[in-house]
N, C-alpha and C. Protein backbone atom coordinates (compact mmCIF):
# COMPACT_ATOMS: atom_id res chain seq x y z
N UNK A 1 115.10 58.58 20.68
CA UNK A 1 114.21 59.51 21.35
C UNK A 1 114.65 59.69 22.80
N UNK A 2 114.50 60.74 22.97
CA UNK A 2 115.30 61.31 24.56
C UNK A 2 114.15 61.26 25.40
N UNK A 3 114.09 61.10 26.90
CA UNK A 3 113.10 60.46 27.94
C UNK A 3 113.94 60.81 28.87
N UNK A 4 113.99 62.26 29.83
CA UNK A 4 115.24 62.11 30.67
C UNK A 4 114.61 61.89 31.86
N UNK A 5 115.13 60.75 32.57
CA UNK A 5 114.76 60.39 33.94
C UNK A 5 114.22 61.09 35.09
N UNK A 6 114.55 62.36 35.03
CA UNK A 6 114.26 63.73 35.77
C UNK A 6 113.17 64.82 35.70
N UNK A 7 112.26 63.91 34.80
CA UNK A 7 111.28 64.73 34.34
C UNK A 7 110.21 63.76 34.99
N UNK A 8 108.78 64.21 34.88
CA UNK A 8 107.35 63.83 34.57
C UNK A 8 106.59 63.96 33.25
N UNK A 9 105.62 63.06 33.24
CA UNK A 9 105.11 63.50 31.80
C UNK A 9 103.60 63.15 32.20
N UNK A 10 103.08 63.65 30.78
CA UNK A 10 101.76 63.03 30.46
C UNK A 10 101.31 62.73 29.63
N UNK A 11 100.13 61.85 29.28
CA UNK A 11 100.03 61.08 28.59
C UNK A 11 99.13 62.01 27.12
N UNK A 12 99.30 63.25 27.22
CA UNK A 12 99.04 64.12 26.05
C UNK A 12 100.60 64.34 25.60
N UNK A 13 101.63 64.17 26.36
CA UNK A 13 102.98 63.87 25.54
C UNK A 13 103.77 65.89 26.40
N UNK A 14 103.67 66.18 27.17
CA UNK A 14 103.97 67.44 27.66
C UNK A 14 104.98 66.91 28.92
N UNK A 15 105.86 67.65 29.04
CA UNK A 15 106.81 66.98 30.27
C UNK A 15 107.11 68.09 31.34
N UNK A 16 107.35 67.67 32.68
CA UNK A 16 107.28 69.15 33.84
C UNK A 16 108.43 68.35 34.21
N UNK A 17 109.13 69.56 34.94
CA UNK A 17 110.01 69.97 36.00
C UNK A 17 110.27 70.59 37.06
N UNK A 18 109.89 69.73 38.51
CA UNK A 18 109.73 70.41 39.29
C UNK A 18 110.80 71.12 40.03
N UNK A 19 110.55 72.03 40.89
CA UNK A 19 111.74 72.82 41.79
C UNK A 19 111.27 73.70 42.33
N UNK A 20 110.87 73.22 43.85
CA UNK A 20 110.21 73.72 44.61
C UNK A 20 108.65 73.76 44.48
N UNK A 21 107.85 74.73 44.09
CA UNK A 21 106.47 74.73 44.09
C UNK A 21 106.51 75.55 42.59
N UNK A 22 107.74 75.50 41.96
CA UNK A 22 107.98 76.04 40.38
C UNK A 22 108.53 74.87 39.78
N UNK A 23 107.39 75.06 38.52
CA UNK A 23 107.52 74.61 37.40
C UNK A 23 107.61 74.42 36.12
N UNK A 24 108.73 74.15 35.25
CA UNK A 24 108.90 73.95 34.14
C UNK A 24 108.14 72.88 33.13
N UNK A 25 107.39 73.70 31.87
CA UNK A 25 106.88 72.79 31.12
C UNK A 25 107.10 73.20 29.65
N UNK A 26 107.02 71.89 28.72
CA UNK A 26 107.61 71.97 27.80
C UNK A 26 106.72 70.27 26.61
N UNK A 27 106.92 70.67 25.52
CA UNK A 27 106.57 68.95 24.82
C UNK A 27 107.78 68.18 24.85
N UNK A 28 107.36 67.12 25.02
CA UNK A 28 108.41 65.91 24.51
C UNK A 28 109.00 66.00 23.40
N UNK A 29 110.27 64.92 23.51
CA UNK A 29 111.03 64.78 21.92
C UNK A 29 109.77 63.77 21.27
N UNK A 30 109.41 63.13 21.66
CA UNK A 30 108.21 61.97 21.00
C UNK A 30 107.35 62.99 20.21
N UNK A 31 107.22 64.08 20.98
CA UNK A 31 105.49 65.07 20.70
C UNK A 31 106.62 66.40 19.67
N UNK A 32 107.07 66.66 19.49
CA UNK A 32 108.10 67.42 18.48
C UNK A 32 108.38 67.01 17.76
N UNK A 33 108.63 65.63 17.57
CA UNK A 33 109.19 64.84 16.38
C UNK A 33 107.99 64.36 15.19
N UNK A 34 106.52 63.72 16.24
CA UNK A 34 105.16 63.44 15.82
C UNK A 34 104.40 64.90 14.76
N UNK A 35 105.14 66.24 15.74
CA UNK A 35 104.65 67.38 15.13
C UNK A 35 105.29 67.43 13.66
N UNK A 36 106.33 67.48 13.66
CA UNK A 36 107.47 67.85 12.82
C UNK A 36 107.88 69.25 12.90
N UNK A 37 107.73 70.06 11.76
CA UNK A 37 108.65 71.11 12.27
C UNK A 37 107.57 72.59 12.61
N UNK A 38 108.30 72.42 13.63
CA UNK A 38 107.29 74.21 14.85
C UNK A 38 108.06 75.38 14.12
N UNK A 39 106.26 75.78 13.70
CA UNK A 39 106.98 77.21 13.03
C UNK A 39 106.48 78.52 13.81
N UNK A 40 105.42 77.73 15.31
CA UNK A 40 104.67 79.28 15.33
C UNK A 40 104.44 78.34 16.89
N UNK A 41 104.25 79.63 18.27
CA UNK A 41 103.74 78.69 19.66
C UNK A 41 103.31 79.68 20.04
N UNK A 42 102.12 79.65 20.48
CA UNK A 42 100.96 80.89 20.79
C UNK A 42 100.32 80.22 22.55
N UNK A 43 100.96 80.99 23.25
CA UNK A 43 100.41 81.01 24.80
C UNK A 43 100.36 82.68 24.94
N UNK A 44 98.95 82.90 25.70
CA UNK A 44 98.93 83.68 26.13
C UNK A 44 98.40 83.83 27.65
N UNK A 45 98.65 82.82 28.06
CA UNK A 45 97.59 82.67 29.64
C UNK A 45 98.69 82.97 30.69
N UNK A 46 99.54 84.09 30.75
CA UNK A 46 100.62 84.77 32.00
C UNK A 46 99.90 84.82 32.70
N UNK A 47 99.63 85.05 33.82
CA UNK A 47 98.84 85.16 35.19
C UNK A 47 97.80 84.75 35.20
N UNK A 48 97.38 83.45 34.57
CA UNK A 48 95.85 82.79 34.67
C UNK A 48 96.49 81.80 35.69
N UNK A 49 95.27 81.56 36.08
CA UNK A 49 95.23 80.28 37.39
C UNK A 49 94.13 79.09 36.45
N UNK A 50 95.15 78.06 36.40
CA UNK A 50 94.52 77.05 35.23
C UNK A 50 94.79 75.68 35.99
N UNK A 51 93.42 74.72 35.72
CA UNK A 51 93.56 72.96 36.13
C UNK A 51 94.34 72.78 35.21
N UNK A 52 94.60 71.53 35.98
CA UNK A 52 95.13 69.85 35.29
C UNK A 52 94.62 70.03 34.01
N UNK A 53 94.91 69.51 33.30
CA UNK A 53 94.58 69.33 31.99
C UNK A 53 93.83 70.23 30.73
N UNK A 54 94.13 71.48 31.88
CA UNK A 54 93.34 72.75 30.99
C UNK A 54 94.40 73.20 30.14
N UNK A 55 93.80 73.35 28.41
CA UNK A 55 94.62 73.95 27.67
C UNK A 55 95.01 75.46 27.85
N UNK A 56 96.54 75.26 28.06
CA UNK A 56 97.29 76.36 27.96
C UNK A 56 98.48 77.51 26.63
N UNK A 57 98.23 76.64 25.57
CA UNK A 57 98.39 77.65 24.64
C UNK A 57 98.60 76.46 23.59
N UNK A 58 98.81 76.60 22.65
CA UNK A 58 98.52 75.84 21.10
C UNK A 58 100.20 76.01 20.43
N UNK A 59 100.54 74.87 19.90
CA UNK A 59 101.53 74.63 19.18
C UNK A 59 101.45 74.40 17.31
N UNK A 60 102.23 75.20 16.38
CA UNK A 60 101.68 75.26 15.58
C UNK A 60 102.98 74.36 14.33
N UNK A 61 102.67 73.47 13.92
CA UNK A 61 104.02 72.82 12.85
C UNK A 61 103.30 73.42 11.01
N UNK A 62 104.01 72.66 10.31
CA UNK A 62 103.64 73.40 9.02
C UNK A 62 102.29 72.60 8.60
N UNK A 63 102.00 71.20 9.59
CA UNK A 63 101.08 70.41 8.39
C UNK A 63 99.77 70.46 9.56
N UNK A 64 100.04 71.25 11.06
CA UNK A 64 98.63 70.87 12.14
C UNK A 64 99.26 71.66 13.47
N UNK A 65 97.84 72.05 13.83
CA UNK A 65 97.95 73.20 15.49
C UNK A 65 97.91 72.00 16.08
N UNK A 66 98.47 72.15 17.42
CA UNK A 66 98.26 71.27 18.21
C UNK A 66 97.99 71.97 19.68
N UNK A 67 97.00 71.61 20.48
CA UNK A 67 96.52 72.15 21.80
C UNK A 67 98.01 71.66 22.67
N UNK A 68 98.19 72.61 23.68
CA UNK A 68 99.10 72.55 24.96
C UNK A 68 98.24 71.95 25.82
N UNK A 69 98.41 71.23 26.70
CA UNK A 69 97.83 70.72 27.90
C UNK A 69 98.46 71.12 29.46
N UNK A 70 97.88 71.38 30.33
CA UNK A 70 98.66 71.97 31.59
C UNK A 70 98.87 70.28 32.41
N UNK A 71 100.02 70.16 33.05
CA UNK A 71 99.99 69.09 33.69
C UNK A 71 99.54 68.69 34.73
N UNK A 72 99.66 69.77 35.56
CA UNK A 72 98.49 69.85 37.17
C UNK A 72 98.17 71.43 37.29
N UNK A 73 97.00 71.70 38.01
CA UNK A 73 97.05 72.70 38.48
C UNK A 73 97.81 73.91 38.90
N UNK A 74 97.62 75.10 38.77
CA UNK A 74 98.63 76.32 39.08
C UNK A 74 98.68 77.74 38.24
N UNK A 75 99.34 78.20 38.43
CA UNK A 75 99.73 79.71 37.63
C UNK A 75 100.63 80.35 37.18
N UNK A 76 100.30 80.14 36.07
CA UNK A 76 101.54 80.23 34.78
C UNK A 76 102.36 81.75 35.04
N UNK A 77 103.56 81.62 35.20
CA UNK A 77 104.18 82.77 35.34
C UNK A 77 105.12 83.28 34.12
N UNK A 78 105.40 82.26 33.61
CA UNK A 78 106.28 83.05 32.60
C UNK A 78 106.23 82.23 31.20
N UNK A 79 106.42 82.74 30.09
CA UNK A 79 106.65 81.99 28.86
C UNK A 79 107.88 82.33 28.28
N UNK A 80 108.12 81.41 27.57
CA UNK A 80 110.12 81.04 27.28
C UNK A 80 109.41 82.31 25.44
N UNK A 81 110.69 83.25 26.55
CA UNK A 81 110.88 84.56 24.88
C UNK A 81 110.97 84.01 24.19
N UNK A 82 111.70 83.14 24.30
CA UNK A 82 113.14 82.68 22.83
C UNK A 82 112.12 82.16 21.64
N UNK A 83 110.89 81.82 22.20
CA UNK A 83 110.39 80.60 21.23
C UNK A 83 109.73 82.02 20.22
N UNK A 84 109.27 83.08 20.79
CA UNK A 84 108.83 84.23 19.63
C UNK A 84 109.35 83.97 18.37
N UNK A 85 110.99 84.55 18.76
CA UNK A 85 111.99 84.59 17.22
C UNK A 85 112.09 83.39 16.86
N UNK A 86 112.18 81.82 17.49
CA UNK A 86 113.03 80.77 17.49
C UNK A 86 112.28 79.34 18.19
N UNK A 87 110.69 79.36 16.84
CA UNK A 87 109.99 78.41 17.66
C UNK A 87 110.60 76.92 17.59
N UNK A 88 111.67 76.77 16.54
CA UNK A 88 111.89 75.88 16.15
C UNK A 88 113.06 75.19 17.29
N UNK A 89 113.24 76.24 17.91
CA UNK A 89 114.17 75.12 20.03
C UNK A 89 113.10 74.20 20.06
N UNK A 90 111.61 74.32 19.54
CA UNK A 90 111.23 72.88 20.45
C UNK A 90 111.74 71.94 20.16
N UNK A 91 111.90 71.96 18.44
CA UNK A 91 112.83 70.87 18.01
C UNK A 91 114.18 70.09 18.16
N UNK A 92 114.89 71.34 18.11
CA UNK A 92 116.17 70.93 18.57
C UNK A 92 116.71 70.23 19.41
N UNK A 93 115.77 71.24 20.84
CA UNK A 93 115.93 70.89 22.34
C UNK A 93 114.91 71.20 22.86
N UNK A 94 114.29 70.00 22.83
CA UNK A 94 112.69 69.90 23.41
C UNK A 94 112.64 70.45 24.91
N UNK A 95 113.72 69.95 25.65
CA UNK A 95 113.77 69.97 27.39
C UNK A 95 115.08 70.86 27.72
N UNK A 96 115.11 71.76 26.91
CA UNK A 96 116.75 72.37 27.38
C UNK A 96 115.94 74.26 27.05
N UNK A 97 116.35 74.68 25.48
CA UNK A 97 115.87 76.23 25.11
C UNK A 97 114.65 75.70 24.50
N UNK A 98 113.92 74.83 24.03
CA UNK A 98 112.39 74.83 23.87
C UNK A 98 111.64 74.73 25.15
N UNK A 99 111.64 74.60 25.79
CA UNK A 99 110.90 74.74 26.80
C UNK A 99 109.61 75.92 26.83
N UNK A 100 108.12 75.80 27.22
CA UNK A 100 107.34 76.40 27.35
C UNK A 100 106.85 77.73 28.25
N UNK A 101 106.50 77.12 29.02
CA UNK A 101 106.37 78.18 30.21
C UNK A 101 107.08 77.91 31.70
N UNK A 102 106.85 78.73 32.72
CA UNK A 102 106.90 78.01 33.41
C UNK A 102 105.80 78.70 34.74
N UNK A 103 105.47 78.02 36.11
CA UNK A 103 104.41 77.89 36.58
C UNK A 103 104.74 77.91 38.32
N UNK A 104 103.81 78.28 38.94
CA UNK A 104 104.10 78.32 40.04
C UNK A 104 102.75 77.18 40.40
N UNK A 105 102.84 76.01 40.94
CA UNK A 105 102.54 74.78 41.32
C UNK A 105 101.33 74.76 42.20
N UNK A 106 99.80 74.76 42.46
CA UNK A 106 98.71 74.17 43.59
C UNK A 106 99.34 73.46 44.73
N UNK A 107 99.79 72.16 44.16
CA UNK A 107 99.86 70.83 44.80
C UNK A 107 101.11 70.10 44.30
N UNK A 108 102.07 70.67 45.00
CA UNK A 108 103.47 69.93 44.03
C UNK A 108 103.28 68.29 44.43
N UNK A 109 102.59 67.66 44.59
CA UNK A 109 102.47 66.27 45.15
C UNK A 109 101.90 65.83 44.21
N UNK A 110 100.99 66.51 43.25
CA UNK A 110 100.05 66.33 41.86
C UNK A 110 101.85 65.66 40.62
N UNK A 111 102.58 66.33 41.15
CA UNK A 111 103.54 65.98 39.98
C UNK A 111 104.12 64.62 39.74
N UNK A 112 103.80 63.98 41.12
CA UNK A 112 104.44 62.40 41.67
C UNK A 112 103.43 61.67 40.75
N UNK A 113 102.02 62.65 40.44
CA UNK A 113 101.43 61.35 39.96
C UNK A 113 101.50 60.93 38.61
N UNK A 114 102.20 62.42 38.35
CA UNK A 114 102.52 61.54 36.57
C UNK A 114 103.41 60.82 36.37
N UNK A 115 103.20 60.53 34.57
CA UNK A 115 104.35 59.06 34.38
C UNK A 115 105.64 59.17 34.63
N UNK A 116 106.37 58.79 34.75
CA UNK A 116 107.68 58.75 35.53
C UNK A 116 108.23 58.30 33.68
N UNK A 117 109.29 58.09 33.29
CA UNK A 117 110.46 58.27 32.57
C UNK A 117 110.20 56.68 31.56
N UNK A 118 110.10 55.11 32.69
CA UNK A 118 109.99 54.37 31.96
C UNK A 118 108.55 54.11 31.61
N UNK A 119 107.07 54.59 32.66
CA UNK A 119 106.05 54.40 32.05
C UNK A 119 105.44 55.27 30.89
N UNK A 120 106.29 56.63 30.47
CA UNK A 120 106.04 56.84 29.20
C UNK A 120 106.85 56.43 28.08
N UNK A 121 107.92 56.13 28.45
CA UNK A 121 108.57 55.30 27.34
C UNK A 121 107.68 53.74 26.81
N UNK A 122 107.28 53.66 28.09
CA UNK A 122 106.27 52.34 27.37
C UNK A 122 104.92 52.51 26.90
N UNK A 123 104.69 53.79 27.07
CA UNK A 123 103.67 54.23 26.79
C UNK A 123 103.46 54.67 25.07
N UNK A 124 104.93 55.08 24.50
CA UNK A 124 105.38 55.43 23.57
C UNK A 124 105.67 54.41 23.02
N UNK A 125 106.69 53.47 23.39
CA UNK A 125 107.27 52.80 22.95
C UNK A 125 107.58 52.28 21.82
């Protein structure tokens, strides 16, 4: 299971990437693999201004939906095309072409406070 050092996570299993006051979000290989296989990813919240932990669009595998979770505060600017034709990148490449949306940041200091790389690996473990 892949955990790349360069990320944040949370403990609903969703991982960000910061850069600058933009951010990349996406599920884990842990939370893709738990799903099994993504046949369908339904966000529709482009220009909503959404909290921490407010659901932001639903993930769908063949055997269960699963809710998106936002990781901190902010406003979702864009959602990854690719996943329309090709929901199944989450699988492949959870943190590379699966990737979710991405977000323009409240409080980029909110991102320090999630788990860092080895406390969700132990979290998982």
């Amino acid at each position: 299971m892949q955990v790349p050092d360069t990320l944040r996570y949370t403990k609903d299993h969703e991982w960000i990437k910061l850069e600058g006051n933009t951010a990349t979000i996406g599920i884990t290989d842990f939370a893709q693999h738990e799903l099994g296989d993504i046949v369908f990813v339904d966000i529709n919240t482009v220009g909503k201004s959404l909290g921490a932990n407010d659901i932001f669009g639903t993930v769908e595998a063949v055997k269960t939906v699963s809710d998106l979770y936002l990781p901190v505060a902010g406003t979702i600017n864009e959602i990854n095309p690719a996943l329309e034709s090709n929901p199944e990148n989450v699988n492949t490449d959870p943190y590379g072409t699966g990737w979710m949306i991405k977000m323009t940041v409240d409080n980029p200091a909110d991102v320090e406070a999630l788990l860092d790389a080895a406390a969700y690996n132990a979290m998982v473990g």
